[in-house]
Protein backbone atom coordinates (compact mmCIF):
# COMPACT_ATOMS: atom_id res chain seq x y z
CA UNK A 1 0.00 0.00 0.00
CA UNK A 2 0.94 3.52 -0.94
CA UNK A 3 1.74 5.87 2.19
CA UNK A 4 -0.41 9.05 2.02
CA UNK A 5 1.92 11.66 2.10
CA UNK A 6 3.58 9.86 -1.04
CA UNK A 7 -0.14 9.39 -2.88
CA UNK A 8 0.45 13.29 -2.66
CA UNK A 9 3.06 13.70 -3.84
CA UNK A 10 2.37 11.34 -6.68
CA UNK A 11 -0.65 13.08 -7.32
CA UNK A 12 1.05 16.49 -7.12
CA UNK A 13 3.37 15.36 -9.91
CA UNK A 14 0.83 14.76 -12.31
CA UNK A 15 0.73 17.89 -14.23
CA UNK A 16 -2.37 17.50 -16.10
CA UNK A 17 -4.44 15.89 -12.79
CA UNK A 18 -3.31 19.15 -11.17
CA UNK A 19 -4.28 21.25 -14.34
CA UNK A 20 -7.57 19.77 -13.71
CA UNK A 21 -7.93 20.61 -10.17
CA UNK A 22 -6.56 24.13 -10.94
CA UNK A 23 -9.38 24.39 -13.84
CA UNK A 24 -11.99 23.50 -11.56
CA UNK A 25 -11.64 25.25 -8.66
CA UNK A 26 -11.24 28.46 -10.93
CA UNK A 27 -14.11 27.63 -12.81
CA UNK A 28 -16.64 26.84 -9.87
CA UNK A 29 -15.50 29.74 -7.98
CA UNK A 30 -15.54 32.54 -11.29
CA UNK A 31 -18.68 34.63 -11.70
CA UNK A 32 -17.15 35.21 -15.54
CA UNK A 33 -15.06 32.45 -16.44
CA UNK A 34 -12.39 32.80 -19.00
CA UNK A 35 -13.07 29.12 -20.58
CA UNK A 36 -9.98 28.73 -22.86
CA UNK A 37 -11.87 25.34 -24.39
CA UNK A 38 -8.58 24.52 -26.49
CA UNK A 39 -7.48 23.77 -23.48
CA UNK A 40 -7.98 19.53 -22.44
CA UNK A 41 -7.94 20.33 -18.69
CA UNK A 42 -10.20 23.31 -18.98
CA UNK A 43 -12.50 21.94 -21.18
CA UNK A 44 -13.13 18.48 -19.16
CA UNK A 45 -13.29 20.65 -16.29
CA UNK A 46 -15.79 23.06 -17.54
CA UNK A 47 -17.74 19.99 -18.84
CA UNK A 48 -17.68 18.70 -15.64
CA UNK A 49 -19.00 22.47 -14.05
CA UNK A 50 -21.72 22.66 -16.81
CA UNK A 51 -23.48 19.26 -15.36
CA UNK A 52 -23.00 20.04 -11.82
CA UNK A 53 -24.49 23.29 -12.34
CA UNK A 54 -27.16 22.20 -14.51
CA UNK A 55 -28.21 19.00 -12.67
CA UNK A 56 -28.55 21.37 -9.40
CA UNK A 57 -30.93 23.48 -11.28
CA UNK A 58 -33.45 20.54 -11.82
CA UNK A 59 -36.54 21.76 -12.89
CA UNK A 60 -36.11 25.41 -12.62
CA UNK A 61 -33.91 27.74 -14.92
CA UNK A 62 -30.22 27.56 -14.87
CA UNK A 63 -28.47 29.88 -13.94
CA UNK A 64 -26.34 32.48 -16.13
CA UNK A 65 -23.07 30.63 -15.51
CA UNK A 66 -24.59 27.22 -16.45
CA UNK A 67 -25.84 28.75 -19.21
CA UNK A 68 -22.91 30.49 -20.41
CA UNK A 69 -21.10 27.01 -20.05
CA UNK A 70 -23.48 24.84 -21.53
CA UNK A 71 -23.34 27.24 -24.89
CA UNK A 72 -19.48 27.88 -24.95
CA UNK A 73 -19.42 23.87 -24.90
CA UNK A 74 -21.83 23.10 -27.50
CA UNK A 75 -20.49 25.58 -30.00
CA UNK A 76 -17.01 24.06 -29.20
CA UNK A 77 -17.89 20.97 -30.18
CA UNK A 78 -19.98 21.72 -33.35
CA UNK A 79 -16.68 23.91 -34.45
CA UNK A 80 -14.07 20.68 -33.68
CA UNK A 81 -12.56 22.44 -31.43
CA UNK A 82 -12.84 19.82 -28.24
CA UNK A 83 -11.04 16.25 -28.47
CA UNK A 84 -13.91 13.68 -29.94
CA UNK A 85 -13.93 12.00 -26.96
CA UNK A 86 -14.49 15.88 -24.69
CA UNK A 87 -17.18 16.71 -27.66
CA UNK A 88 -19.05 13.95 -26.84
CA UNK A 89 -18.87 14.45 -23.01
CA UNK A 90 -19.89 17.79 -23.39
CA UNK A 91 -23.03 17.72 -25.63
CA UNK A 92 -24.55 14.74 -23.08
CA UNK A 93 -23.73 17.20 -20.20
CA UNK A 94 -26.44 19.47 -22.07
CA UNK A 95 -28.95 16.96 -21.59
CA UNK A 96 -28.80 17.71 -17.69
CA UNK A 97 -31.09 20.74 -18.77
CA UNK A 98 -34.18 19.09 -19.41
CA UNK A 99 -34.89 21.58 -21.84
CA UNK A 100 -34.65 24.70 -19.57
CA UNK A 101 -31.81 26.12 -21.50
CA UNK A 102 -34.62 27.07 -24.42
CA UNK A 103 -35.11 26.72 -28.25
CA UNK A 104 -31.80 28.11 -29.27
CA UNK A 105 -29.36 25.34 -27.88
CA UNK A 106 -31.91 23.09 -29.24
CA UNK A 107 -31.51 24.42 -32.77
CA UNK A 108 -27.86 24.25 -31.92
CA UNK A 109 -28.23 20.24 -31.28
CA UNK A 110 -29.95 20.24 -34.37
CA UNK A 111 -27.28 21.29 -36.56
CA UNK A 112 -24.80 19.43 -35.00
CA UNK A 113 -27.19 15.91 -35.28
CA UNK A 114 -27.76 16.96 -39.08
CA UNK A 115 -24.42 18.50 -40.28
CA UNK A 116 -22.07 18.42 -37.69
CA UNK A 117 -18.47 16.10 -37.40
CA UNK A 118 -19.40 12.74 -38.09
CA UNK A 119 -18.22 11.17 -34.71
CA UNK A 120 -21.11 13.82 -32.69
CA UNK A 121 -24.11 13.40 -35.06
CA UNK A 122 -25.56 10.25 -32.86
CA UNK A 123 -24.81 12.00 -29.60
CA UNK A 124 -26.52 15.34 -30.55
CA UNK A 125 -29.29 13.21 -31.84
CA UNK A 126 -30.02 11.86 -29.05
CA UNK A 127 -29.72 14.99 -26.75
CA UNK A 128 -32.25 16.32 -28.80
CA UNK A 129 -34.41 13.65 -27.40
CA UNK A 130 -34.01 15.10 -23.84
CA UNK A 131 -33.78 18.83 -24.51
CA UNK A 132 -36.09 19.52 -28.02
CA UNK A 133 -39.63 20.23 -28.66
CA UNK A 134 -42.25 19.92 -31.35
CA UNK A 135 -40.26 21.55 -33.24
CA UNK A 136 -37.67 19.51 -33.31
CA UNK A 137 -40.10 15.90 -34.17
CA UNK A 138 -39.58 16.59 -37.90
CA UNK A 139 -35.31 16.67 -37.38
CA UNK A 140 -35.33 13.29 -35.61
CA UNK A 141 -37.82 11.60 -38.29
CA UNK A 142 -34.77 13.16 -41.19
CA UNK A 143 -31.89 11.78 -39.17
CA UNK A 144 -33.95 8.53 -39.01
CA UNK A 145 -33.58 7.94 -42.94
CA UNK A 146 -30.02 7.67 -42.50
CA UNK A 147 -28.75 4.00 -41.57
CA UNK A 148 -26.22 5.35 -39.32
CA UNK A 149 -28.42 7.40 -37.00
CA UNK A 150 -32.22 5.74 -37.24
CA UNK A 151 -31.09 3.76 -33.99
CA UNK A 152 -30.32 7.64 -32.29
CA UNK A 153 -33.23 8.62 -33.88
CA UNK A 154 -35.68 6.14 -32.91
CA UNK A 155 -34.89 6.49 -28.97
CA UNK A 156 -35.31 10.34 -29.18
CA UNK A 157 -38.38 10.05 -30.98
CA UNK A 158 -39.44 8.26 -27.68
CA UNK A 159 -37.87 10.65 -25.34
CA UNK A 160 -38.74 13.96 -26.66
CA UNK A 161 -41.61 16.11 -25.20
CA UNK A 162 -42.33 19.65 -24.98
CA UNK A 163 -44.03 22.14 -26.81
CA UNK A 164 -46.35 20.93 -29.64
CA UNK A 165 -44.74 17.36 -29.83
CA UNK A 166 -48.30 15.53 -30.00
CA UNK A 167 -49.10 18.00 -32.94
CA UNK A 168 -45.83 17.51 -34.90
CA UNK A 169 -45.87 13.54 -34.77
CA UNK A 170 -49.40 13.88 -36.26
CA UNK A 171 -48.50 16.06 -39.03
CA UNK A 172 -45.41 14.00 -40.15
CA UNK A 173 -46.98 11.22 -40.56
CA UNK A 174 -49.55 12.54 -42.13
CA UNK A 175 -47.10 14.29 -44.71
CA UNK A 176 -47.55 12.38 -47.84
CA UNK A 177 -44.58 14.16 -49.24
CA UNK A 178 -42.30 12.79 -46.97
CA UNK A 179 -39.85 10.02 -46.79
CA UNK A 180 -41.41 6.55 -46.26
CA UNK A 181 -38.52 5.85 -43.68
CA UNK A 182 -39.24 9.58 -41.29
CA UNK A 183 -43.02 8.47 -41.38
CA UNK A 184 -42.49 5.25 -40.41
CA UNK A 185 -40.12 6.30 -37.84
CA UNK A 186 -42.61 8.80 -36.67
CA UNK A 187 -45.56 5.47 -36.45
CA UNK A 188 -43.51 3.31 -34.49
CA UNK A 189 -42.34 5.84 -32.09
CA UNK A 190 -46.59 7.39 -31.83
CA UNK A 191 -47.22 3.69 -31.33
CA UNK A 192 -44.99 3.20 -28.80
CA UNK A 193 -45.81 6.21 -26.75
CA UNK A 194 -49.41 6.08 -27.05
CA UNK A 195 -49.66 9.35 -28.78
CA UNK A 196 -53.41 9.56 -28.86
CA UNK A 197 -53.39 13.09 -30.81
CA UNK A 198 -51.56 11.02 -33.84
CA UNK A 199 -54.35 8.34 -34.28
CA UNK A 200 -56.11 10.43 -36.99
CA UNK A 201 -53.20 10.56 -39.48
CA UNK A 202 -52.34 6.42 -38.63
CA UNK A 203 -55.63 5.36 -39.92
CA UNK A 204 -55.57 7.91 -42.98
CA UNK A 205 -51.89 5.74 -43.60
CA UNK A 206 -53.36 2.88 -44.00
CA UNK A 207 -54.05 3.55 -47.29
CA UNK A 208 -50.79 3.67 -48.32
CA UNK A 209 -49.04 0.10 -48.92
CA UNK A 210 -45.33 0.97 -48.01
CA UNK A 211 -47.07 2.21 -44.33
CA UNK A 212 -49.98 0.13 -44.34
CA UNK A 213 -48.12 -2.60 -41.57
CA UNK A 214 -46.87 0.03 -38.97
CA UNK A 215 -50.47 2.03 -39.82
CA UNK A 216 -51.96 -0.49 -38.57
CA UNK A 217 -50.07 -1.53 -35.43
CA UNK A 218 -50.26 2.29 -34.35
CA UNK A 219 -54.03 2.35 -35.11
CA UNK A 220 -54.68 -0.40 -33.25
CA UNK A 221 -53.22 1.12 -30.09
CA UNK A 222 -54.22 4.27 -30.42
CA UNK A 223 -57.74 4.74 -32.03
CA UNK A 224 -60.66 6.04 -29.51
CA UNK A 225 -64.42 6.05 -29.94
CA UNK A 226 -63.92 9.50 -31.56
CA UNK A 227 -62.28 7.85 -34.36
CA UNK A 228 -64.95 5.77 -35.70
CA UNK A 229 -65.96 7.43 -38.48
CA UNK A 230 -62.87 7.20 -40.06
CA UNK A 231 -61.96 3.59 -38.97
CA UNK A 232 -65.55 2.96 -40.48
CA UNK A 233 -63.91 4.29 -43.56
CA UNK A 234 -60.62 2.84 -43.67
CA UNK A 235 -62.00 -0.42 -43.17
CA UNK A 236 -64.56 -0.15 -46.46
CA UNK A 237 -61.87 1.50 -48.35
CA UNK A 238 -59.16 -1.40 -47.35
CA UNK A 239 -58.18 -3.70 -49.85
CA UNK A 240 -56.68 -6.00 -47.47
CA UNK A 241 -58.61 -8.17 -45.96
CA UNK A 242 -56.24 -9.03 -42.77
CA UNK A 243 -57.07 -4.75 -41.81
CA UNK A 244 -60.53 -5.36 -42.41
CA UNK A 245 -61.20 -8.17 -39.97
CA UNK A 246 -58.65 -6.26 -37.87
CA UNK A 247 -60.50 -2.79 -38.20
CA UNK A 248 -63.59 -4.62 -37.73
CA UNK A 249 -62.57 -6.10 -34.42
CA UNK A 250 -61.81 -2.39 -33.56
CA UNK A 251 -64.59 -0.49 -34.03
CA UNK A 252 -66.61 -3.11 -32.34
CA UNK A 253 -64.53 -3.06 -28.99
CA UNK A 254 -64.75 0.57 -29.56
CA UNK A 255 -68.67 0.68 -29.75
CA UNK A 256 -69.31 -1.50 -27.05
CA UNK A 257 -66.66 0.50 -24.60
């Protein structure tokens, strides 16, 4: 076993542990930080800063510090200028937000997931998922055409919430003129999260044969009495007969409940 005194001294002859230390007792004590990202020590410090100071907000505002932090780090990152393994770190230290640091370092996340370095897309992505809003549902269902990134995609579909997010899944799918892959992205995920608001648009997709099989699986969880009209419709306008007798067996639970 190592003697204390020469653990310290060990310890004390690390330069960059003791960069570290230096970085964040300067940072957690300055009202104005001078961040100096380029930096490895200052940047895994202030990374490290950012989520303390955000995760003791919880679910009130950060403060102007935290903030200032969290927006210094993100724009490091989407410019390269943070090691890939710091870049990463940093943009998941956003997510200790919970969306309280507003629309604009959501928009920031967005850019990043769609045209930032290759190596930060999936992390932004799924930050997005914890920090976006409504208006951010149409992003995700992009990023889920792409092979690379419909994994991302698909678990912050079924994270985000804020603002308008109900609203936006409906009008994706229902989007004719959009990729077959977002809209299906956009069913599973409504599906999965019992988006009531969305039902509408999954019965009007089962009409269309590339959706028709997800269509249905969301309709079937989410339709409510309300909807019988058009499940009425859907089921005389079907020309399969496996959503028929499954439409069927739908609006009949449905007018007995």
């Amino acid at each position: 076993m190592i003697a204390l005194p020469l653990l310290t001294l060990l310890l004390a002859a690390d330069p960059a542990a003791e960069a570290r230390r230096s970085a964040l007792a300067e940072l957690r004590a300055a009202e104005q930080p001078q961040l100096a990202l380029s930096d490895p020590a200052r940047a895994e410090a202030a990374i490290e800063v950012c989520r303390e100071r955000l995760a003791r907000a919880g679910d009130n505002l950060p403060e102007p510090r935290a903030a200032q932090l969290a927006e210094a780090l993100v724009t490091a990152a989407r410019k390269g200028a943070l090691p890939p393994r710091l870049a990463s770190r940093a943009l998941h230290a956003v997510a200790e937000t919970r969306g309280h640091l507003g629309q604009p370092m959501a928009d920031a996340l967005a850019a990043i997931a769609l045209e930032g370095p290759a190596g930060l897309r999936a992390d932004a992505t799924e930050v997005l998922g914890e920090v976006g809003d409504g208006h951010h549902v149409a992003v995700l269902a992009r990023l889920a055409e792409e092979p690379a990134l419909a994994e991302a995609a698909a678990t912050a579909l079924g994270r985000i919430g804020g603002k308008g997010v109900a609203a936006a899944f409906a009008q994706g799918i229902a989007d004719a003129g959009a990729p077959t892959d977002a809209r299906l992205a956009l069913l599973r995920a409504a599906a999965k999260r019992e988006l009531r608001e969305a039902a509408p648009a999954a019965i009007q997709a089962l009409g269309e044969p590339a959706l028709a099989a997800e269509a249905r699986k969301a309709t079937l969880r989410l339709a409510r009495k309300s909807d019988l009209a058009l499940l009425r419709k859907a089921r005389e306008d079907s020309k399969d007969a496996a959503t028929r007798g499954a439409l069927g067996r739908l609006i009949e639970r449905l007018e007995k409940a």
